[in-house]
Protein backbone atom coordinates (compact mmCIF):
# COMPACT_ATOMS: atom_id res chain seq x y z
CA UNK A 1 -19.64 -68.54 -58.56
CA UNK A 2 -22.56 -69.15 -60.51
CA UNK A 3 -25.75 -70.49 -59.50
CA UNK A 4 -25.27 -74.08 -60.93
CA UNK A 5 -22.09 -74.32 -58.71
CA UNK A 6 -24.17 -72.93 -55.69
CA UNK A 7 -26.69 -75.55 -55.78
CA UNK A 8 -24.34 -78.20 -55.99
CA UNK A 9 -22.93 -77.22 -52.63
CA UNK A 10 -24.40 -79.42 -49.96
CA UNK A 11 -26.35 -78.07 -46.88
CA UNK A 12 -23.25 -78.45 -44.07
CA UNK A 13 -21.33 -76.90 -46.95
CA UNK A 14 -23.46 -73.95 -47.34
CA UNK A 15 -24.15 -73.33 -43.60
CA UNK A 16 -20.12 -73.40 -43.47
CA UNK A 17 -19.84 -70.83 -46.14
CA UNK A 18 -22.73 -68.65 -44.55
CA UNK A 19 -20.84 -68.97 -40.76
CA UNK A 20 -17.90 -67.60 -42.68
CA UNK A 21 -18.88 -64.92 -44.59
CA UNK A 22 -21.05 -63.49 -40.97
CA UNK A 23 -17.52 -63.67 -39.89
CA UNK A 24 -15.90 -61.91 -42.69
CA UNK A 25 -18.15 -59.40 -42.89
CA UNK A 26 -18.40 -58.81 -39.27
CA UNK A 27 -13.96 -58.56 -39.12
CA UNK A 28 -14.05 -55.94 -41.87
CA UNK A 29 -16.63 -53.74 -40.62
CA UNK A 30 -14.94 -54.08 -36.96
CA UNK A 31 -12.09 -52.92 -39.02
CA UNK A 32 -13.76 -49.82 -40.58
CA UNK A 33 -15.15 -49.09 -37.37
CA UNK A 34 -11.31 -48.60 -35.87
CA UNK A 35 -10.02 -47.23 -38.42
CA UNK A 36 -12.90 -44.82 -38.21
CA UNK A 37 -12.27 -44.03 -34.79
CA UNK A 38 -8.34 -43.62 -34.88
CA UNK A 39 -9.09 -41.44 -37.30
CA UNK A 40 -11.18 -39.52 -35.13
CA UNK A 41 -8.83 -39.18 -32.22
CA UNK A 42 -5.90 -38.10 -34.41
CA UNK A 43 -7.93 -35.16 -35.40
CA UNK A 44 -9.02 -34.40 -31.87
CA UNK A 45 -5.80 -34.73 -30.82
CA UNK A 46 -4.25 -32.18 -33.55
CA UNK A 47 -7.35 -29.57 -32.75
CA UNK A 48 -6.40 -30.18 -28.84
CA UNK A 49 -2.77 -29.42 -29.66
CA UNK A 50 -3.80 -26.40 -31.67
CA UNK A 51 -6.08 -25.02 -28.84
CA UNK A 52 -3.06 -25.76 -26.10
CA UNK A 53 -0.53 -24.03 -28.76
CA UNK A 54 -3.31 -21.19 -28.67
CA UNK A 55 -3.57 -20.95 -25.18
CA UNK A 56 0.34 -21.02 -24.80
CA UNK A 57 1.12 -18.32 -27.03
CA UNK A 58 -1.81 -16.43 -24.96
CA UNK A 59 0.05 -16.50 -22.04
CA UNK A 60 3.22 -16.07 -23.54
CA UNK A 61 2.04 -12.82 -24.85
CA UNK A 62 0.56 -12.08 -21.39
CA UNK A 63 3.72 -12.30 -19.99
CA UNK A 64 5.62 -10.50 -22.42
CA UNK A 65 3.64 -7.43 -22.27
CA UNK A 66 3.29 -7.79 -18.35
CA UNK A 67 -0.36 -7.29 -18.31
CA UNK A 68 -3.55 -9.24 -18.75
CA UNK A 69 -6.89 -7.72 -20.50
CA UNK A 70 -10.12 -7.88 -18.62
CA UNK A 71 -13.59 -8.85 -20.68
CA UNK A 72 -12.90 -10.98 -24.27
CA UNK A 73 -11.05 -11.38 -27.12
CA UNK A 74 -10.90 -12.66 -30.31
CA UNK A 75 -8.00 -14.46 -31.88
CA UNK A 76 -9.14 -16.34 -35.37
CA UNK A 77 -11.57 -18.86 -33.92
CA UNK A 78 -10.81 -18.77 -30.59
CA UNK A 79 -12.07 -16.58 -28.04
CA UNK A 80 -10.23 -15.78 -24.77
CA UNK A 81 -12.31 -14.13 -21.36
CA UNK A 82 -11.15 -12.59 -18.10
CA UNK A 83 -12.90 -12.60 -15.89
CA UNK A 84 -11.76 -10.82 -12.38
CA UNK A 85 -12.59 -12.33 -9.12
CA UNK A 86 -10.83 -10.42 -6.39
CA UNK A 87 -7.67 -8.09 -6.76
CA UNK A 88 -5.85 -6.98 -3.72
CA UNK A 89 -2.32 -5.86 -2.40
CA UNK A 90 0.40 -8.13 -0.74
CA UNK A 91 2.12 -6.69 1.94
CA UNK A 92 5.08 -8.18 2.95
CA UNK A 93 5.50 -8.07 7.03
CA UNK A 94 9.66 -8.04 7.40
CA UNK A 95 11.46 -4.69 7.70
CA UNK A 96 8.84 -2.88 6.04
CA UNK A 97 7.76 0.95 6.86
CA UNK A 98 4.69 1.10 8.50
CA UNK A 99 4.35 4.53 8.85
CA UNK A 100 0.61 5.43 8.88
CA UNK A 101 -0.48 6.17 4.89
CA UNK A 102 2.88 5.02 3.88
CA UNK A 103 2.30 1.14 3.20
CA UNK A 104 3.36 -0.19 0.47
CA UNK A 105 2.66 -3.75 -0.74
CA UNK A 106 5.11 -6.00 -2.93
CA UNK A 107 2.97 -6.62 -5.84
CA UNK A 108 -0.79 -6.04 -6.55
CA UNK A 109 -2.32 -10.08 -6.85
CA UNK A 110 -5.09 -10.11 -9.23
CA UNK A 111 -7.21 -13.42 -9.12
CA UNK A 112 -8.68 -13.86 -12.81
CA UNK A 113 -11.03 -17.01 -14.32
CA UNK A 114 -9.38 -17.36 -17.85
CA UNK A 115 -11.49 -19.54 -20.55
CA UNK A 116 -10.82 -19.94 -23.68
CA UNK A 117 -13.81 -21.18 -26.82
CA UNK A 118 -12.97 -22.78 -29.74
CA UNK A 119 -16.10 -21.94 -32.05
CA UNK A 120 -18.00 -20.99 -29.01
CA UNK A 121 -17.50 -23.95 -27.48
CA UNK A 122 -15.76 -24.00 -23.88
CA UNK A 123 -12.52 -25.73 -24.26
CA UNK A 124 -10.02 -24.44 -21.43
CA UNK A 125 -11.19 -22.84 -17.64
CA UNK A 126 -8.36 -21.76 -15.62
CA UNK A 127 -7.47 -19.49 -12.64
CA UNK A 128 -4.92 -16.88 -12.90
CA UNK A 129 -2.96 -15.36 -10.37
CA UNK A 130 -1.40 -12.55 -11.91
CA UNK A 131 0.34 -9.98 -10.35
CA UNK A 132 1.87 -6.52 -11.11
CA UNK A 133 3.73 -4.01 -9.77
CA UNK A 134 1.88 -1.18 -7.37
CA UNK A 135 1.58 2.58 -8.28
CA UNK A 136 4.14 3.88 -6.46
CA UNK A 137 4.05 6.77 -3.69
CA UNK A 138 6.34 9.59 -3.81
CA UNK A 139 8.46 10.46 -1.54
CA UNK A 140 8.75 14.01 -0.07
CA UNK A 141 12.26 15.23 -0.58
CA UNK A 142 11.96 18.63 -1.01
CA UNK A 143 9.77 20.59 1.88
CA UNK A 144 8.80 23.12 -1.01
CA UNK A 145 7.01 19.74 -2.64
CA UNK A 146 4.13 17.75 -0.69
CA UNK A 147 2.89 14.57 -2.85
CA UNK A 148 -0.47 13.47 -2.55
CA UNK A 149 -0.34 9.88 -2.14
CA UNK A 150 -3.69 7.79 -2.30
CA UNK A 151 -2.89 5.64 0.63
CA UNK A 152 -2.64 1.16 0.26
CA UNK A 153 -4.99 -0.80 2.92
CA UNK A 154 -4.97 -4.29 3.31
CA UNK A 155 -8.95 -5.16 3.49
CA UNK A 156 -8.21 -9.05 3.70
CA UNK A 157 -7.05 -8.25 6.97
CA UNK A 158 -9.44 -6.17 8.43
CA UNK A 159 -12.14 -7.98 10.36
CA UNK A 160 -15.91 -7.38 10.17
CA UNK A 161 -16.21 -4.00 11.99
CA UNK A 162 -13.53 -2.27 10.37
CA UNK A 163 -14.97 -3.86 6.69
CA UNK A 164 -18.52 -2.26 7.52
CA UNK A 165 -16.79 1.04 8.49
CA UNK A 166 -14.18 1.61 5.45
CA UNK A 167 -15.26 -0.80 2.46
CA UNK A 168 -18.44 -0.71 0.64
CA UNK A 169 -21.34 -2.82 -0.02
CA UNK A 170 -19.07 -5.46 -1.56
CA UNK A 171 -16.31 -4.67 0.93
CA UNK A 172 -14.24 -3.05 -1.58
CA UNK A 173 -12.84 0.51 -1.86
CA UNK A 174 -14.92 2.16 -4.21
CA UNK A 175 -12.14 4.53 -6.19
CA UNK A 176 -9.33 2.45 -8.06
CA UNK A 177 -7.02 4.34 -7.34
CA UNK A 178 -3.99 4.40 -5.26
CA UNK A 179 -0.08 5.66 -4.81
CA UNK A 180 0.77 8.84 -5.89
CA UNK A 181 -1.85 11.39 -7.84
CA UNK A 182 -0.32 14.75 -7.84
CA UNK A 183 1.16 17.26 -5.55
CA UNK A 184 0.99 20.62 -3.20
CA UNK A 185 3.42 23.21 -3.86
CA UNK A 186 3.84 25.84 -0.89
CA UNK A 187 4.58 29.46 -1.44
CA UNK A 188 4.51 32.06 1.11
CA UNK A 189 0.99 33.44 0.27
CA UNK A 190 -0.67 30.60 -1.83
CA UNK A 191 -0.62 26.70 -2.25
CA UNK A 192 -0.83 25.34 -5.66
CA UNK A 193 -2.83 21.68 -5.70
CA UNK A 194 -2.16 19.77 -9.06
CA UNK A 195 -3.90 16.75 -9.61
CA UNK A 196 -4.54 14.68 -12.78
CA UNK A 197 -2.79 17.46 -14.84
CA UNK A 198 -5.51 19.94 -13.29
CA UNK A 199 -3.87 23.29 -11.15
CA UNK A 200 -5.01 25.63 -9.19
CA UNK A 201 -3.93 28.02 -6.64
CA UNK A 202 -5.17 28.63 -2.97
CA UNK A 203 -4.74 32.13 -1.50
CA UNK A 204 -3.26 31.94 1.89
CA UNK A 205 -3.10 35.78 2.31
CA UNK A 206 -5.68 35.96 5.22
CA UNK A 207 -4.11 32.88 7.28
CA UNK A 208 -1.08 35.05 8.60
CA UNK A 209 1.58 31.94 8.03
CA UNK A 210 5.00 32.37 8.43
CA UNK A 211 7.44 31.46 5.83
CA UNK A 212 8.49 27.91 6.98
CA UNK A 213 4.99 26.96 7.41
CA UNK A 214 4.07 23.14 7.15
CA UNK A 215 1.85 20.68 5.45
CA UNK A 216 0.79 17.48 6.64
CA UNK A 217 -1.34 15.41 4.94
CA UNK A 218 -4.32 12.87 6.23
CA UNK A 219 -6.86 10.23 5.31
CA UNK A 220 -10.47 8.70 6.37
CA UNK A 221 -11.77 5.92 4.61
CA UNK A 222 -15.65 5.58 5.06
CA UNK A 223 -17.74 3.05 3.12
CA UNK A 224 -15.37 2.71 0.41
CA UNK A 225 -14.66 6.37 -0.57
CA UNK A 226 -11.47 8.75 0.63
CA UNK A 227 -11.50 11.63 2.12
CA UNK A 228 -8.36 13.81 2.15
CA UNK A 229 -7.42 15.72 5.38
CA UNK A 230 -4.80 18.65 5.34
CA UNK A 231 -3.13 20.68 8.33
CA UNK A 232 -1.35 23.44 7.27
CA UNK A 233 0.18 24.44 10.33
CA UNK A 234 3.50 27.41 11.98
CA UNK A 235 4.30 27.98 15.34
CA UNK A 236 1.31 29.40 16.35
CA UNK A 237 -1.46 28.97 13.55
CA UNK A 238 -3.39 25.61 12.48
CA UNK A 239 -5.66 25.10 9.91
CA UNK A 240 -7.74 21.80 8.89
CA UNK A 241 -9.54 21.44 5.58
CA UNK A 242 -11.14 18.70 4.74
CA UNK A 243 -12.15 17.15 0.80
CA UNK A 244 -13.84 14.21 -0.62
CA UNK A 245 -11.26 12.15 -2.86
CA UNK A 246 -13.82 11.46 -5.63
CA UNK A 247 -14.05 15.38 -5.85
CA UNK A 248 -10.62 16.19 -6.15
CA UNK A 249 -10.70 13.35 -9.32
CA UNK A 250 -13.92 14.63 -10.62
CA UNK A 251 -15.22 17.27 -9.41
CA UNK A 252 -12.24 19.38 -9.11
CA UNK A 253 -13.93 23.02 -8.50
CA UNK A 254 -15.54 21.18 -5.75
CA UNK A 255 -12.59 20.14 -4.14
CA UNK A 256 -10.59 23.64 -4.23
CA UNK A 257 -13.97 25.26 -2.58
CA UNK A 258 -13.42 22.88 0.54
CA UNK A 259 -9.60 23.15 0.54
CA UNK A 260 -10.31 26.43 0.62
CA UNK A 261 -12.75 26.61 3.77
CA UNK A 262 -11.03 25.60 7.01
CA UNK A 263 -12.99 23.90 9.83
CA UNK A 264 -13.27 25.27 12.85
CA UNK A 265 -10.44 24.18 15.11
CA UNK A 266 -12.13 25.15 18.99
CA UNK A 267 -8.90 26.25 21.23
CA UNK A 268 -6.34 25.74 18.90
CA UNK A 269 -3.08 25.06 20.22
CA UNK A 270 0.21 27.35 20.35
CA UNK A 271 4.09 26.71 20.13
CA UNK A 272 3.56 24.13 17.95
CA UNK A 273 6.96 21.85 17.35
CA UNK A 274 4.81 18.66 15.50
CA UNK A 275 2.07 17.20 14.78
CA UNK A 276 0.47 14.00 12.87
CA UNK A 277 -2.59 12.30 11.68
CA UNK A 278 -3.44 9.41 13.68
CA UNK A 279 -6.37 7.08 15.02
CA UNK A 280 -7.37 7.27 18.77
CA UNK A 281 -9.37 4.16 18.11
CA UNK A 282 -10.45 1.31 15.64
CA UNK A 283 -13.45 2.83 13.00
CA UNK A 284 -12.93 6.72 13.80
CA UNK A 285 -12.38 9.59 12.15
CA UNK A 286 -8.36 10.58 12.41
CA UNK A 287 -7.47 13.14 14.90
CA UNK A 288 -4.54 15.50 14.89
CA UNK A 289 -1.79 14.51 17.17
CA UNK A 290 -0.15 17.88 18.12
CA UNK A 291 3.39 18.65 20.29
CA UNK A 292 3.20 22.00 21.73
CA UNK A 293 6.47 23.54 23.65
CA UNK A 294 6.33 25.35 26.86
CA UNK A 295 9.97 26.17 28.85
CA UNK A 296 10.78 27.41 32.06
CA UNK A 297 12.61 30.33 32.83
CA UNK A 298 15.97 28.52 32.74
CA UNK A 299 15.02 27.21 29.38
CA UNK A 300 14.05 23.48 30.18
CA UNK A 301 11.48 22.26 27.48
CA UNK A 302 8.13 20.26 28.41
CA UNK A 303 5.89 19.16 25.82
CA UNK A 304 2.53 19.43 25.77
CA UNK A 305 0.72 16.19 23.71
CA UNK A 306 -2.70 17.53 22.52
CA UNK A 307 -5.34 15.46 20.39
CA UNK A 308 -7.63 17.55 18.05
CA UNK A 309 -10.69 15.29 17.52
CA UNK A 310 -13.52 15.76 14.88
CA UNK A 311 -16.58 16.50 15.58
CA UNK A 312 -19.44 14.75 13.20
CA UNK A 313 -22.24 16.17 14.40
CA UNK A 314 -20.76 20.00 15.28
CA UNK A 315 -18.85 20.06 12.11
CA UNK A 316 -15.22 20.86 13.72
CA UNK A 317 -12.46 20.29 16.01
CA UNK A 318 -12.40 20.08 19.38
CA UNK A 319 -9.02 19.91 21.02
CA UNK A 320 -7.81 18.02 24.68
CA UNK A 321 -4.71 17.92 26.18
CA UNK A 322 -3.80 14.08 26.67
CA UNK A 323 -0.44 14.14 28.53
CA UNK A 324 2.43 16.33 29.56
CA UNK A 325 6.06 15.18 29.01
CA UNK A 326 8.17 17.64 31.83
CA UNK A 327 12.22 17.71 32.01
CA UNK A 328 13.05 17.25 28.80
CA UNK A 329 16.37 19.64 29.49
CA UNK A 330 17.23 22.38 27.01
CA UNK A 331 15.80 21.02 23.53
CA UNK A 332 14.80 23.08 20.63
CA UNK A 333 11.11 22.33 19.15
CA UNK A 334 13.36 21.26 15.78
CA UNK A 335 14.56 18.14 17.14
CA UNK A 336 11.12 16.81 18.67
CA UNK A 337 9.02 14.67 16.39
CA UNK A 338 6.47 12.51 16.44
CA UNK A 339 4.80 9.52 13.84
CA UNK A 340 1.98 7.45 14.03
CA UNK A 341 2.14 4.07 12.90
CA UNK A 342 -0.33 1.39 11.23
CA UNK A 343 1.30 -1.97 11.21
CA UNK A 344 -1.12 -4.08 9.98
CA UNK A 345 -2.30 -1.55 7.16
CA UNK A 346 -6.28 -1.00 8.21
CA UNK A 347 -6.58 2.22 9.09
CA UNK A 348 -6.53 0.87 12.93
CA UNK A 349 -5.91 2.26 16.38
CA UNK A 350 -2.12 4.33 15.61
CA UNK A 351 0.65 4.12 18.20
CA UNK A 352 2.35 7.30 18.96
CA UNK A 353 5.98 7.66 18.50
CA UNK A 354 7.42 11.08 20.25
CA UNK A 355 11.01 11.44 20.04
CA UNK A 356 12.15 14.29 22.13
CA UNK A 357 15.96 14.64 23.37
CA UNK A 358 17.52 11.36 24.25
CA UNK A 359 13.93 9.79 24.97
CA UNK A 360 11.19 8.47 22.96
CA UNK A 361 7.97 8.49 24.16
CA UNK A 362 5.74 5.13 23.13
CA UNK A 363 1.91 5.97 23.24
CA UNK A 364 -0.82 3.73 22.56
CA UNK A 365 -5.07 3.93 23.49
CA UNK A 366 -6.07 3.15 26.79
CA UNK A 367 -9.72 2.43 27.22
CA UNK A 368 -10.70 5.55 28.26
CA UNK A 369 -9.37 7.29 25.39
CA UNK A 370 -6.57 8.37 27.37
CA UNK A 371 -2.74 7.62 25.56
CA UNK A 372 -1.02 4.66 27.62
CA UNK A 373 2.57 5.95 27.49
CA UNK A 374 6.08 3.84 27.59
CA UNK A 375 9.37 5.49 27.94
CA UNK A 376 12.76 4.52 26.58
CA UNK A 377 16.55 5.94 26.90
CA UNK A 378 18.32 6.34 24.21
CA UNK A 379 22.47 7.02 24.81
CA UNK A 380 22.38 9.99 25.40
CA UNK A 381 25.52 11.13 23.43
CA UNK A 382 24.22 9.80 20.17
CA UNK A 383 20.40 10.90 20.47
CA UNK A 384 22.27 14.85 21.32
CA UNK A 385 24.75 14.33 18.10
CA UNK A 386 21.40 12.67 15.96
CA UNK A 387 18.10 13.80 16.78
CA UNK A 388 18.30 15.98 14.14
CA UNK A 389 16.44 14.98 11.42
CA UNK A 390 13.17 12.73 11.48
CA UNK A 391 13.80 9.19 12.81
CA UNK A 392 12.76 6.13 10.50
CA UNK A 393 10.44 3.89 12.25
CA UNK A 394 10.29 -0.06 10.51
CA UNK A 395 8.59 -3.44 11.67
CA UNK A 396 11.18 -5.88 11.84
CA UNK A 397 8.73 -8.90 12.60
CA UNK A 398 5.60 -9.02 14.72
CA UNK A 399 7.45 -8.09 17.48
CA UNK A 400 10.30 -5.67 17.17
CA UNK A 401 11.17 -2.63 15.35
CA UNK A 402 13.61 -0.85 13.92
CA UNK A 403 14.24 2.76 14.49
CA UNK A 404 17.01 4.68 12.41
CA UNK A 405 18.63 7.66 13.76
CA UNK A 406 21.04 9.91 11.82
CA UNK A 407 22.99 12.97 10.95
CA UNK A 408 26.14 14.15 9.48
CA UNK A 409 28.23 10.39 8.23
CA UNK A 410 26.14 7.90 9.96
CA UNK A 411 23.13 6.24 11.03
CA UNK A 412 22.68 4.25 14.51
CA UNK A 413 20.05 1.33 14.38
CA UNK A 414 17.85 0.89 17.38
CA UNK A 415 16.03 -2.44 17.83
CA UNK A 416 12.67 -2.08 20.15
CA UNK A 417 10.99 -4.80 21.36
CA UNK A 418 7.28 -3.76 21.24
CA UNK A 419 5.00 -3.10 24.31
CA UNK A 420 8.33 -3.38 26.68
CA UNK A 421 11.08 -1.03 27.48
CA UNK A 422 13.43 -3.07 26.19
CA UNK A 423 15.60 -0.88 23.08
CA UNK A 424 19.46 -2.01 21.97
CA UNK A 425 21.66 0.24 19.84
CA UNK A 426 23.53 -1.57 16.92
CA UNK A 427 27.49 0.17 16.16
CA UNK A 428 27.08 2.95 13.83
CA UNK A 429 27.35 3.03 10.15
CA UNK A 430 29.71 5.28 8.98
CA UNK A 431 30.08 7.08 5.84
CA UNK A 432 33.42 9.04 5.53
CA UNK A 433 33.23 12.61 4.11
CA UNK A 434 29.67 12.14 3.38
CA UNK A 435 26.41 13.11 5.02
CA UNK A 436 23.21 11.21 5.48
CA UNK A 437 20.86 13.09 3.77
CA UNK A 438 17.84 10.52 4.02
CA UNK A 439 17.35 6.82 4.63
CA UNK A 440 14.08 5.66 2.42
CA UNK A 441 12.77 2.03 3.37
CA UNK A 442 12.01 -0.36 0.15
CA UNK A 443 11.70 -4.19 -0.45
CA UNK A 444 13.30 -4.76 2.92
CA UNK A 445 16.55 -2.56 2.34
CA UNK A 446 17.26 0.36 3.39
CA UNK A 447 18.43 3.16 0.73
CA UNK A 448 21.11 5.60 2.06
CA UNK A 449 20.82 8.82 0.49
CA UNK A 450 24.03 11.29 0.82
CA UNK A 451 25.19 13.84 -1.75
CA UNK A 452 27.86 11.63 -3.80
CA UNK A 453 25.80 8.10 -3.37
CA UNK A 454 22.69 6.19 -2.52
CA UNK A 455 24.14 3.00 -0.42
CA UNK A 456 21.79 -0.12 -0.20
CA UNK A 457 22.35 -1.80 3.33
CA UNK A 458 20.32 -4.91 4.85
CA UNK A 459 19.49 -5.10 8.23
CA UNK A 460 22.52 -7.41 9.57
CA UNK A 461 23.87 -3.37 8.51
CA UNK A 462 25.59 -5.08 5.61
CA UNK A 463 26.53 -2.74 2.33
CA UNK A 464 24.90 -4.11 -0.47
CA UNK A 465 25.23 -1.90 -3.27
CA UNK A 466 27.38 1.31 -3.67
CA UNK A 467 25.91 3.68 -6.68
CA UNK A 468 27.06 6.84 -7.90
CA UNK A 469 24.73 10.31 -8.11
């Protein structure tokens, strides 16, 4: 339009033309202005989708590979972090062995912070609960063969006394390690101790053993670091040695040097049939349960429970007799045994479990250090026939156990009702022209070893899986 046409135009007319052009100008830049923005939020949109396809294939890979990596790293422009908050075992608490040092959790739980930056810019913040599978203990199957098992505690359960006793500054246990880190060979004159691919051999020339000597291995856990504990041990010799952990990993010369160097053992006992590692009390250094023999002149056994007790401040044993267990009958010192137990798995006060003839024997701390003692009958035609091997103690709940006999083709089940003398026998378990070898407790089954098979049964005694060997 050209001027001359402009001016024409009368006033209303040009105040009409101005309204609408405002309006027209003001629509199209509204316009832009969305357009803009859509534009905008499709691109954040495709970056957010790229940074959740990132993150996926993260996780994806984490769970392929079954572990998770601690600290950062780089992928392109994105950069993942772990960051570890608190790792710990989970024990499960149903027909479980709970045989002291021989806890074994489910799974280890790891809680992790996971972020993830998109050209250093915080994008994602998660928490991870991953978890793995434990390090697991060995078994001892072969007396010639005596693993060294670094034992599993549950610290979430411990309350504040026992934390200030066994954790550390940050109530944590101070080596990482745990389950099984090497083993003790016994010969007749030496021991051989591998750990971590490291060997060396102990003399035993001077100690006088005889040939079916024993090991048994203990534990102390004090401000976050291990010590290791080992009786060797015949009819009428015991030894104690005692080792830091974090030598025996590090410093191995160390470690050999003081596994090398009994302490002092003040009235050691004599006629020895058993003996354990166990905790008098809550926050203590372990002491030695031991079963000595004595028999009349017709033969009838008594046995003779002693408690060897460490001395901190005399550097060695002191030994007290804590209760005498008369008419036992004519039993050999081969079918008497005894086990300590930890059932919440903290290192806490042990109960005593002596099995001797068709008895066992159910000790636990009085307050003046004395053993409070509990006696139940067994049938005494199947405890003759099948205390022959070592029982196999298990926690059915929080207020029963299970305790396995066996020999020859079968196994009896005993249910025990805790701090009672209640105890009912289940019917046996029989195994035709096969004999029970071992019964090993794991993820709530137990594992029936014979010669030809290893049977998995449940606890209703129901055969689960039959596999060849």
């Amino acid at each position: 339009m050209s001027l001359i046409s402009i001016l024409k135009i009368k006033g209303s007319s040009l105040l009409s033309a101005m309204i609408f052009g405002f309006v027209v100008l003001v629509t199209v830049s509204g316009l832009v202005y969305i357009v803009r923005y859509n534009l905008l939020s499709i691109k954040g949109l495709v970056a957010q989708e790229e940074i959740m396809t990132a993150e996926q294939q993260y996780i994806q890979s984490v769970r392929d590979k079954k572990r998770i990596k601690l600290g950062k790293n780089k992928f392109g422009d994105y950069d993942f972090e772990n960051i570890l908050q608190k790792k710990q075992p989970v024990f499960s608490n149903k027909n479980v062995d709970v045989s002291l040092y021989n806890a074994e959790p489910s799974s280890i739980s790891s809680d992790i912070v996971h972020n993830l930056f998109f050209k250093k810019s915080l994008k994602i913040s998660k928490n991870i609960i991953f978890k793995t599978l434990p390090n697991h203990s060995m078994i001892n199957y072969d007396s010639e063969f005596v693993p060294i098992n670094i034992p599993y505690v549950d610290i979430s359960r411990m309350n504040d006394s026992e934390s200030f006793y066994h954790l550390n500054k940050n109530n944590k246990i101070s080596t990482k390690k745990s389950g099984y880190i090497g083993y003790i060979e016994k010969e007749y004159s030496w021991l051989l101790i591998s750990v971590n691919d490291r060997v060396q051999v102990i003399s035993l020339d001077d100690l006088n053993l005889d040939n079916d000597y024993e090991v048994k291995i203990g534990w102390n856990l004090v401000k976050g670091h291990w010590k290791i504990l080992v009786a060797i041990y015949d009819k009428e010799n015991l030894y104690i040695y005692r080792a830091n952990l974090d030598d025996l990993l590090k410093n191995y010369d160390k470690a050999i040097l003081d596994l090398s160097t009994p302490v002092e053992v003040i009235d050691a006992p004599k006629s020895i049939a058993a003996v354990s590692w166990y905790f008098l009390k809550n926050n203590t250094e372990p002491s030695l349960a031991v079963l000595a023999t004595r028999y009349d002149d017709d033969g009838n056994a008594s046995i003779i429970v002693e408690d060897i007790e460490y001395d901190t401040l005399t550097d060695n044993y002191k030994t007290s007799i804590k209760d005498v267990i008369n008419s036992l009958g004519k039993i050999d010192k081969n079918n008497i045994y005894i086990e300590a137990l930890d059932p919440y798995y903290v290192l806490g006060e042990s109960p005593l479990y002596v099995f001797a003839g068709d008895r066992i024997f159910v000790y636990k701390s009085a307050k003046d250090k004395s053993l409070d003692k509990k006696v139940l009958n067994l049938n005494k035609s199947v405890a003759e026939e099948l205390i022959k091997n070592k029982p196999v103690i298990i926690k059915s709940d929080n207020y029963n156990y299970y305790i396995l006999v066996f020999d020859n083709d079968r196994y009896y089940q005993y249910k025990y009702t805790k701090d009672t003398n209640v105890i009912r026998m289940s019917k046996p378990v029989i195994y035709p022209n096969e004999k029970v070898q071992n019964i090993v407790v794991k993820y709530g089954l137990k594992f029936v070893i014979t010669k030809k098979h290893i049977y998995l049964d449940d606890f209703d005694n129901h055969q689960l899986v039959e596999v060849s060997i």
